[in-house]
Protein backbone atom coordinates (compact mmCIF):
# COMPACT_ATOMS: atom_id res chain seq x y z
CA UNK A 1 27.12 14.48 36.03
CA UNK A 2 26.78 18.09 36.56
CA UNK A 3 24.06 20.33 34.58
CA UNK A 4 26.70 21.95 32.14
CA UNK A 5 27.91 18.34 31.28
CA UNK A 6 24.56 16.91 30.82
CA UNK A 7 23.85 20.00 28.25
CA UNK A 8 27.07 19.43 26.33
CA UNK A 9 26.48 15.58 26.48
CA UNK A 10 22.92 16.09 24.72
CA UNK A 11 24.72 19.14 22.60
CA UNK A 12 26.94 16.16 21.10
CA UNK A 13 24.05 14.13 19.67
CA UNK A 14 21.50 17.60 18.65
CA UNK A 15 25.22 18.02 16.20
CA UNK A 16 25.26 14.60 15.21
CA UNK A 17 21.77 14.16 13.87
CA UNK A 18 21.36 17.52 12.93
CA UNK A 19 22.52 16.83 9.33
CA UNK A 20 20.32 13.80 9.05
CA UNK A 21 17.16 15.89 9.96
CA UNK A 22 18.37 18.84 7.90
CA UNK A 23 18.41 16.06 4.63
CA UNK A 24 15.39 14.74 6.12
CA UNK A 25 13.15 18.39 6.15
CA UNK A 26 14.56 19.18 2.89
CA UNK A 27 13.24 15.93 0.97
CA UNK A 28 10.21 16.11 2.46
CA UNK A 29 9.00 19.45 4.12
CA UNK A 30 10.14 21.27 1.30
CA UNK A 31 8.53 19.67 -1.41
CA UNK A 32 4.91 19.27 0.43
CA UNK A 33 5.11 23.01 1.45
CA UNK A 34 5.99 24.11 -2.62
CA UNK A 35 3.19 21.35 -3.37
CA UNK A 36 0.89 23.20 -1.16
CA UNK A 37 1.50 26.49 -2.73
CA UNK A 38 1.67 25.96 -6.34
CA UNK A 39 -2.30 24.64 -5.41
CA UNK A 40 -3.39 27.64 -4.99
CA UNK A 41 -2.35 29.04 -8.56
CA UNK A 42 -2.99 28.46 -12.02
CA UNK A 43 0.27 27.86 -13.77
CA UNK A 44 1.37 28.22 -17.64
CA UNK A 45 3.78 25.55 -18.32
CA UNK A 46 4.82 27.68 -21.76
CA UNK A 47 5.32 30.90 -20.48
CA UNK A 48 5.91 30.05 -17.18
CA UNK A 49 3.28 32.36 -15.73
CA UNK A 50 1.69 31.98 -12.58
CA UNK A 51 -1.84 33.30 -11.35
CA UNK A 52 -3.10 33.26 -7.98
CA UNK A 53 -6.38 31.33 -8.03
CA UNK A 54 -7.31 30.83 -4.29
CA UNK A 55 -9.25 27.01 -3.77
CA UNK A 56 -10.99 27.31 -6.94
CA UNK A 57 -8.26 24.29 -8.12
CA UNK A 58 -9.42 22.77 -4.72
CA UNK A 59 -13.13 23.37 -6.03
CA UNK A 60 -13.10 22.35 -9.18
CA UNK A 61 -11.55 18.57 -8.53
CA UNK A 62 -13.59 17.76 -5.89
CA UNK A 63 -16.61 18.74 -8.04
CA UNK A 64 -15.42 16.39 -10.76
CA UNK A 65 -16.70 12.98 -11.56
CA UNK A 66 -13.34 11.97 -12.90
CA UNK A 67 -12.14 12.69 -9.69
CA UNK A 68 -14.88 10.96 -7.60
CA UNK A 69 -14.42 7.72 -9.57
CA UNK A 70 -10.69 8.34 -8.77
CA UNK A 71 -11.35 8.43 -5.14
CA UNK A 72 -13.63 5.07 -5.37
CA UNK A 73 -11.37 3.15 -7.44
CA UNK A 74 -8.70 3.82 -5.10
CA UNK A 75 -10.89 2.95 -1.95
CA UNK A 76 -12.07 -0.11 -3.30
CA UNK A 77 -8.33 -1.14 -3.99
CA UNK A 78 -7.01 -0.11 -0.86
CA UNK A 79 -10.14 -2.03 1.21
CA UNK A 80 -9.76 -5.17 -0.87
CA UNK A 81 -6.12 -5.54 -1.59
CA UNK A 82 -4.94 -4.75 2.09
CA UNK A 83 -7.12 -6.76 3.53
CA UNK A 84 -6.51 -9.80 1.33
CA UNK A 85 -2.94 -9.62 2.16
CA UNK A 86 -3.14 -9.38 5.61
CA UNK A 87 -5.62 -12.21 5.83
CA UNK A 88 -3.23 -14.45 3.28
CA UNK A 89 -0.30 -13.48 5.16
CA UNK A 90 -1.91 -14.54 8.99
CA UNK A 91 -3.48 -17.96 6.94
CA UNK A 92 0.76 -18.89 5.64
CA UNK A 93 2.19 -17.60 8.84
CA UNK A 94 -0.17 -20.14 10.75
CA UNK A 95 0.40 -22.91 8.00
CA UNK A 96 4.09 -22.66 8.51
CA UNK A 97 4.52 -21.94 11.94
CA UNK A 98 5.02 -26.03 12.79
CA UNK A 99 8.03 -27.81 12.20
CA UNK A 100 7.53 -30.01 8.95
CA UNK A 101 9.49 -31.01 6.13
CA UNK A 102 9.94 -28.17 2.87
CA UNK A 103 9.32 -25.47 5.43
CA UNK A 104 12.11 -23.10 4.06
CA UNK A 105 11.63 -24.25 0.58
CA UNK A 106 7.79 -22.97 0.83
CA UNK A 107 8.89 -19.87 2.92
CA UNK A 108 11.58 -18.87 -0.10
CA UNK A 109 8.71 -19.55 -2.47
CA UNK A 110 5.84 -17.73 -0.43
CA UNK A 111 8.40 -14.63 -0.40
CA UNK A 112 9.70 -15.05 -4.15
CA UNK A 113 7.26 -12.15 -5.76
CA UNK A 114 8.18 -9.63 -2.99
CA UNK A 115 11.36 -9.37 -4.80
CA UNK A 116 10.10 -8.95 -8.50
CA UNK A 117 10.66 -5.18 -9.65
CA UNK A 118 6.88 -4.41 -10.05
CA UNK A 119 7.29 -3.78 -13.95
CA UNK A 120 8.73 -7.19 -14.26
CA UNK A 121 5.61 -8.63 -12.43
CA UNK A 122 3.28 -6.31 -14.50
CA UNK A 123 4.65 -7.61 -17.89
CA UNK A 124 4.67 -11.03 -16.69
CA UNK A 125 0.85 -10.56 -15.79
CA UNK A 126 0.26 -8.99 -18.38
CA UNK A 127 0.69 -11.78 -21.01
CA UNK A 128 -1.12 -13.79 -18.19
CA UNK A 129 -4.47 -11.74 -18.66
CA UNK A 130 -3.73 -11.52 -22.40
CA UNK A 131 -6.93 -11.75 -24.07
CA UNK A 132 -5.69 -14.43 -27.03
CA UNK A 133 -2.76 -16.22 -26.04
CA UNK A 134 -3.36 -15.71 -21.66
CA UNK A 135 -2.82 -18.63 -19.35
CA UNK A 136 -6.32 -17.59 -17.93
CA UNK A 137 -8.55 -17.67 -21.17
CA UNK A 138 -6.69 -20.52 -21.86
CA UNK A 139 -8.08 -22.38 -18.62
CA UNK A 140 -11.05 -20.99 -19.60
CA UNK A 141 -11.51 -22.17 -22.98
CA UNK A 142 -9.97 -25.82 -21.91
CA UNK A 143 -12.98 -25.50 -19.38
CA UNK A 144 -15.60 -24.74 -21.81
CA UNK A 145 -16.35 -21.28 -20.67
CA UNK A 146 -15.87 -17.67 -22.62
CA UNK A 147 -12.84 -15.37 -22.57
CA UNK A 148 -12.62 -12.52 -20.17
CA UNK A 149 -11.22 -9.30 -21.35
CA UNK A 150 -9.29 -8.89 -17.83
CA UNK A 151 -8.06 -5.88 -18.57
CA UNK A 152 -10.37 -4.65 -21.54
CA UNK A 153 -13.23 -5.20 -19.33
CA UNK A 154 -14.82 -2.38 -17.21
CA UNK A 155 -16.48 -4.47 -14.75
CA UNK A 156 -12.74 -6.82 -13.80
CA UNK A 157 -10.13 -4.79 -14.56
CA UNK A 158 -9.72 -2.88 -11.40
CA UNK A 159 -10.24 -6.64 -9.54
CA UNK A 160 -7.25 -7.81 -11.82
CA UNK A 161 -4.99 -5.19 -11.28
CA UNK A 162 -6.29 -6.39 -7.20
CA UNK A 163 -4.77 -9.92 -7.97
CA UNK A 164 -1.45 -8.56 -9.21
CA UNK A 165 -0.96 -6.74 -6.03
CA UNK A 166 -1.77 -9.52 -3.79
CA UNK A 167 0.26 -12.22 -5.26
CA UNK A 168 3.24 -9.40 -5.26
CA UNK A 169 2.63 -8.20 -1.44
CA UNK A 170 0.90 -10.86 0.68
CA UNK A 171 4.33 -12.32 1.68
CA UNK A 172 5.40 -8.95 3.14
CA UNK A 173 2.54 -9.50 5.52
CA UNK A 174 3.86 -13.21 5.87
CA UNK A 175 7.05 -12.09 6.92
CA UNK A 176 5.69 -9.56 9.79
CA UNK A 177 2.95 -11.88 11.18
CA UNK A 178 5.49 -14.87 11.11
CA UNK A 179 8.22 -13.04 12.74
CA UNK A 180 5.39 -11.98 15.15
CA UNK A 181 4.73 -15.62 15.77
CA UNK A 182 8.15 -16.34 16.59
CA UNK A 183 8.32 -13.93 19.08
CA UNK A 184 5.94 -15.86 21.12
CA UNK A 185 7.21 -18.26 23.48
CA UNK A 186 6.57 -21.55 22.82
CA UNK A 187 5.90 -22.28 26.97
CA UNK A 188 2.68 -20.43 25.83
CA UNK A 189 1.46 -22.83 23.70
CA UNK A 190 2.33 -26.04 25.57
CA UNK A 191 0.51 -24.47 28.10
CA UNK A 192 -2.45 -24.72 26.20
CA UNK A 193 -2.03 -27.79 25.25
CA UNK A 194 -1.78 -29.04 28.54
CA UNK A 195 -5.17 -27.38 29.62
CA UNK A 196 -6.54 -29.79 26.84
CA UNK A 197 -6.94 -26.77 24.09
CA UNK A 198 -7.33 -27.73 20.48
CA UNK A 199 -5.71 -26.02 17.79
CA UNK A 200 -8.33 -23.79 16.75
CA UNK A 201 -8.66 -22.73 20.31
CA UNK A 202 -5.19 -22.06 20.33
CA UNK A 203 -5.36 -19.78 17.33
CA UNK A 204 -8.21 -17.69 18.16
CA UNK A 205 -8.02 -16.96 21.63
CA UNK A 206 -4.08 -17.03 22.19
CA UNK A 207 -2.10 -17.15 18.69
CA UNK A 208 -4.37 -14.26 17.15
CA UNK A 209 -4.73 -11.71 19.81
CA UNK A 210 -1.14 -12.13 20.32
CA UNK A 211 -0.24 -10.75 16.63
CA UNK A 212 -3.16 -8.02 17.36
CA UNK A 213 0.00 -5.55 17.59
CA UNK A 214 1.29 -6.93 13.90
CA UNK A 215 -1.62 -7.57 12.49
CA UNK A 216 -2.66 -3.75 12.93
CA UNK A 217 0.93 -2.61 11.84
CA UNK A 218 1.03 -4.73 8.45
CA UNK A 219 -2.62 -3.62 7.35
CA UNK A 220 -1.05 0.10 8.27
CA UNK A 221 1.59 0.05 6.21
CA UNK A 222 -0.46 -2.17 3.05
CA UNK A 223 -3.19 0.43 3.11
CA UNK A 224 -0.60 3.30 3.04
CA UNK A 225 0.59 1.81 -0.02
CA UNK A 226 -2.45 0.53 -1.68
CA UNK A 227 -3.69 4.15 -0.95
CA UNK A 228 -1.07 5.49 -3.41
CA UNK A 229 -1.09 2.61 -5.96
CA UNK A 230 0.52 4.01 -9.36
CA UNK A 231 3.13 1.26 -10.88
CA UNK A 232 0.30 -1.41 -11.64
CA UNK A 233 -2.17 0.93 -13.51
CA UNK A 234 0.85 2.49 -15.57
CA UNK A 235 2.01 -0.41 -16.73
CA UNK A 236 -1.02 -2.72 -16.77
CA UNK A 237 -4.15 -0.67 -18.20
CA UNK A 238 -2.85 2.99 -18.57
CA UNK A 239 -6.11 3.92 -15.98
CA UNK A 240 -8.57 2.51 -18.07
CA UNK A 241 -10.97 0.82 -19.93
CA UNK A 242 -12.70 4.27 -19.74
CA UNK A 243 -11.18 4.96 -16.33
CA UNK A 244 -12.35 2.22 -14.78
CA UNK A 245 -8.91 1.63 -13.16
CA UNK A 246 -8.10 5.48 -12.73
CA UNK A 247 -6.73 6.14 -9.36
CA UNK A 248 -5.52 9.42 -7.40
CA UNK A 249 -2.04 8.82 -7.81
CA UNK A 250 -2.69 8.48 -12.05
CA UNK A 251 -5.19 11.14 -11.97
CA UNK A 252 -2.41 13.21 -10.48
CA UNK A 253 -0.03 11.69 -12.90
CA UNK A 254 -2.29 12.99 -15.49
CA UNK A 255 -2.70 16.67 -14.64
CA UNK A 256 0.65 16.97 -13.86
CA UNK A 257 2.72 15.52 -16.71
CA UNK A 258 0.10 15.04 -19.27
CA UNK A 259 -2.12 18.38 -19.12
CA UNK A 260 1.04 19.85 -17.39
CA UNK A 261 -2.06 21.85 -15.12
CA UNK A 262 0.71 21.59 -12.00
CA UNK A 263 -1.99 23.83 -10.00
CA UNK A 264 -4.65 21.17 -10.27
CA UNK A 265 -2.38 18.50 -9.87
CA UNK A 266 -0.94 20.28 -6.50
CA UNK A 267 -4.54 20.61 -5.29
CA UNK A 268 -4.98 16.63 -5.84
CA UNK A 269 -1.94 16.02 -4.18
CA UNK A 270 -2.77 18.01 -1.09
CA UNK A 271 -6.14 16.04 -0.77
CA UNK A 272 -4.64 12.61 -1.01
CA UNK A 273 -1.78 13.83 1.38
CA UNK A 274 -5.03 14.81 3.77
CA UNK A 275 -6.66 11.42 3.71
CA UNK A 276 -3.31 9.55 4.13
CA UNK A 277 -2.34 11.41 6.68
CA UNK A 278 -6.26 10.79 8.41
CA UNK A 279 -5.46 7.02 7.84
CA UNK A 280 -2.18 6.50 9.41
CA UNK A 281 -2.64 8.85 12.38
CA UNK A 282 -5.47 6.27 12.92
CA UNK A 283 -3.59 2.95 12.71
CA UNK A 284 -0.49 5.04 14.77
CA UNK A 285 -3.64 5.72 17.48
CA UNK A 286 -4.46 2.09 17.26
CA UNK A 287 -1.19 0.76 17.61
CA UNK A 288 -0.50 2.33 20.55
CA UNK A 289 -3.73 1.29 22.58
CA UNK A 290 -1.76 -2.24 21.57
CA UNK A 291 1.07 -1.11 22.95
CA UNK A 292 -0.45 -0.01 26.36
């Protein structure tokens, strides 16, 4: 293939995806880059008028407690949640990697809240941690023990809207780490069988480092999303008792469409874009040492 050939051949596909990646900058460039520079402004949402500001929206919200306890609520989500799931999801992947009878019954029942609109599972929950009529202060009563205001309670509420989010996602890390699993050959493990291994041999010194390449990938993409949680705090406590469940995402849900202060609420957004983008170029990092 001669030179000119080889530039019209790669000519043919620069056309082809060329209207993908023009859709592609417009959702997202676009947006980030009008994000970034309505931050720097303090606009009127009445009269529509707009006043350069410089970082004093940037100053001002990192200054603010609100905003702290934002930042903390979301961490200890994101730490807690993503890490449950991903340790749930490698305990059922090993559980059901054997043969045995049921096995696709309990997989389609391990993988049944994954596909629950999340506003479905919140109401359902919801009624669960009701405070009168809940299946849990009814255990609790049956047991002798006092009610727990699960979501009128400062010091459980953010560790119940936790619970919601790991019976909804731990079978998405399932699904990876047991796909992951089945990639392996099974002349591996017979192997090790041979050589006299026992199971928990097997698991921690061949099974586990093994998934080290899915295991990193699911707790990627679980902490991007725990990082941004919204849908559960909306629907389930409304970011409080007293903010005690307030998270970026709401508290730029607040500014934005409550207090309409689109300035402040750029300025929030631009942060939590910062730190998301800190925490996946990590993970990407990571996954590639797997890789090589």
């Amino acid at each position: 293939m001669s030179f000119s050939e080889r530039q019209r051949y790669d000519l043919f596909y620069y056309l082809i995806f060329a209207p993908a990646l023009l859709l592609i900058l417009f959702l997202t460039t676009y947006p980030i880059a009008n994000v970034v520079y309505n931050s720097f402004y303090r606009y009127d949402f009445i009269s529509g008028a707009r006043d350069f500001i410089g970082i004093r929206n940037y100053v001002s919200i990192i200054g603010e407690e609100l905003f702290h306890r934002s930042f903390i609520n979301t961490l200890v989500f994101t730490v807690t949640a993503s890490l449950s799931e991903v340790f749930l999801g490698v305990l059922l992947a090993l559980l059901l990697h054997r043969e045995f009878r049921g096995k696709r019954t309990a997989s389609l029942i391990i993988i049944f809240p994954m596909i629950i609109s999340t506003m479905v599972i919140s109401a359902v929950w919801q009624i669960f941690y009701h405070f009168e009529i809940g299946l849990f202060n009814y255990i609790l009563r049956s047991a002798g023990l006092s009610p727990v205001g699960w979501l009128t309670d400062r010091s459980v509420a953010l560790f119940s809207i936790i619970l919601v989010d790991i019976w909804q996602w731990t079978p998405f890390a399932f699904l990876i780490i047991q796909a992951g699993m089945s990639s392996i050959p099974a002349e591996v493990f017979e192997a090790a069988e041979i050589d006299g291994a026992g199971r928990a041999q097997v698991t921690t010194r061949i099974t586990l480092p093994l998934l080290a390449g899915q295991i990193v990938l699911v707790l990627m993409l679980r902490t991007l999303d725990t990082f941004r949680l919204f849908d559960k705090v909306y629907a389930l406590t409304g970011g409080g008792p007293a903010n005690a469940t307030q998270t970026l995402s709401y508290f730029i849900y607040r500014e934005g469409f409550t207090f309409f202060n689109f300035g402040r609420a750029g300025a929030a957004s631009v942060i939590t874009l910062f730190i998301v983008s800190i925490l996946a170029l990590v993970y990407i990092r990571r996954l590639f040492r797997e890789d090589t």
